[in-house]
Protein backbone atom coordinates (compact mmCIF):
# COMPACT_ATOMS: atom_id res chain seq x y z
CA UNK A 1 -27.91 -19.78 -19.62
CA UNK A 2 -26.90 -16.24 -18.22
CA UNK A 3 -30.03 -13.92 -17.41
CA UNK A 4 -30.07 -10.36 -15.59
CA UNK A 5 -33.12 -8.40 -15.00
CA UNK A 6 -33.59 -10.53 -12.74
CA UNK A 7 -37.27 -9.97 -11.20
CA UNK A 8 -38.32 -12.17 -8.09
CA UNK A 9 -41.90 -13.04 -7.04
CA UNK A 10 -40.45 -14.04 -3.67
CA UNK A 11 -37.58 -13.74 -1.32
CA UNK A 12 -33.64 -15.02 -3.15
CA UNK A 13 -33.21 -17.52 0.34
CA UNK A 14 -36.78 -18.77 -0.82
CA UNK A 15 -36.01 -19.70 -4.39
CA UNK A 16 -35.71 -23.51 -5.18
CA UNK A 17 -32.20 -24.45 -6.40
CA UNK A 18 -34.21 -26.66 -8.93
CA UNK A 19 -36.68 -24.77 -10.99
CA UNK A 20 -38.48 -25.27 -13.73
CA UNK A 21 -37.80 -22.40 -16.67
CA UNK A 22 -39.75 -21.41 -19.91
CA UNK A 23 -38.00 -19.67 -22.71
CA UNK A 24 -40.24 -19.34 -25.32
CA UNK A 25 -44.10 -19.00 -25.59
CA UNK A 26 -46.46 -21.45 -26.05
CA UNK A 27 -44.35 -23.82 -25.09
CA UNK A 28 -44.44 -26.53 -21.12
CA UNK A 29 -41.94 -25.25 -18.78
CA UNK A 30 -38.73 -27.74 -18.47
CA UNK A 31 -36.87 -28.46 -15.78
CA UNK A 32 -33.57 -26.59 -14.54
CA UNK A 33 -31.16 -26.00 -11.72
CA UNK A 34 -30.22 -22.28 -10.56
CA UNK A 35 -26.29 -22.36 -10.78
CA UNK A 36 -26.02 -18.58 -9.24
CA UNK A 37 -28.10 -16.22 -8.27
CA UNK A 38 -26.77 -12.59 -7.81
CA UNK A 39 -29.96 -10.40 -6.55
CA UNK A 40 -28.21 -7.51 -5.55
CA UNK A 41 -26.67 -7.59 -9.08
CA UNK A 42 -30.18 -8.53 -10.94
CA UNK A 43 -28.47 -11.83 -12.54
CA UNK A 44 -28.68 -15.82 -12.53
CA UNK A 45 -27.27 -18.87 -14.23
CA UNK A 46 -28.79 -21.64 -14.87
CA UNK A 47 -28.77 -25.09 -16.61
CA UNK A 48 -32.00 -27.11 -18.28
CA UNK A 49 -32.26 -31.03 -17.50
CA UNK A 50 -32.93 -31.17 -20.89
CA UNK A 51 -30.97 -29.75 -24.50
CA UNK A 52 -33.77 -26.77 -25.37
CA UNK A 53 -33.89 -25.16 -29.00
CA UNK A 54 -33.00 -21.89 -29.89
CA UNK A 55 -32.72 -20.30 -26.71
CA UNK A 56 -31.26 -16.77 -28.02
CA UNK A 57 -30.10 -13.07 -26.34
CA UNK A 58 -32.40 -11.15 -25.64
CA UNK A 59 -35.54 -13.52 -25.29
CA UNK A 60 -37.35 -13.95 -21.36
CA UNK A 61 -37.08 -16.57 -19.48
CA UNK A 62 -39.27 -17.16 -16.55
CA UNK A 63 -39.02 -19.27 -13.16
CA UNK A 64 -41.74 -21.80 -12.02
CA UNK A 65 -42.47 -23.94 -9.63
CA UNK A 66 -45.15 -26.24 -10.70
CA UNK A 67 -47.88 -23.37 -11.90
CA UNK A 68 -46.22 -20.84 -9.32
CA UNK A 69 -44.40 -17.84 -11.32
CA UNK A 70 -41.19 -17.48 -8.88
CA UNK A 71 -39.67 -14.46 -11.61
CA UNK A 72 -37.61 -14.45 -14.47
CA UNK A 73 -35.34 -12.21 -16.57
CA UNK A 74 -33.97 -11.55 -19.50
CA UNK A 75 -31.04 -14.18 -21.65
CA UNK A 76 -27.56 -12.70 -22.23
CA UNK A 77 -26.01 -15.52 -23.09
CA UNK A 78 -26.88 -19.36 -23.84
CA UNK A 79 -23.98 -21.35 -23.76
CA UNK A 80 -24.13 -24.92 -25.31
CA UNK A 81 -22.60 -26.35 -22.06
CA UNK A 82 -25.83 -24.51 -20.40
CA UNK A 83 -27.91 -26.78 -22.39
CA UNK A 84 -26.73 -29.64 -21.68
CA UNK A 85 -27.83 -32.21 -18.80
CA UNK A 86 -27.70 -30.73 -15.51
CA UNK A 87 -25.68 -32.89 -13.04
């Protein structure tokens, strides 16, 4: 998953390389690892543990750690390699 926008609740050295994201509402927050993170640039990558379902453009996505907001953004891209198992 590509996101920019990106929106930080803390400092970039402070964010966790494993995270757990939430792409659509209503729904528990799943595990992932941050792949990149450009602040000065307002983007990140990164992968779930787990395959998620229809994670589109366009949607938010935010960063938690346990019931901590860290930030989120906004999805340019989902690639189906982004979904798969983080390794």
């Amino acid at each position: 998953l590509e996101a920019a926008g990106l929106n930080l609740l803390l400092d970039p050295d402070d964010l966790p390389e494993r995270v757990e994201a939430m792409v659509r509402y209503r729904t528990r927050p799943v595990g992932a690892r941050v792949l990149e993170l450009e602040p000065g640039a307002g983007r990140f990558r990164l992968r779930f543990e787990r395959p998620q379902f229809a994670v589109a453009p366009g949607q938010s996505v935010a960063l938690y750690a346990g019931n901590r907001l860290l930030g989120g953004g906004f999805i340019e891209r989902a690639r189906e390699n982004a979904l798969a198992r983080a390794g």
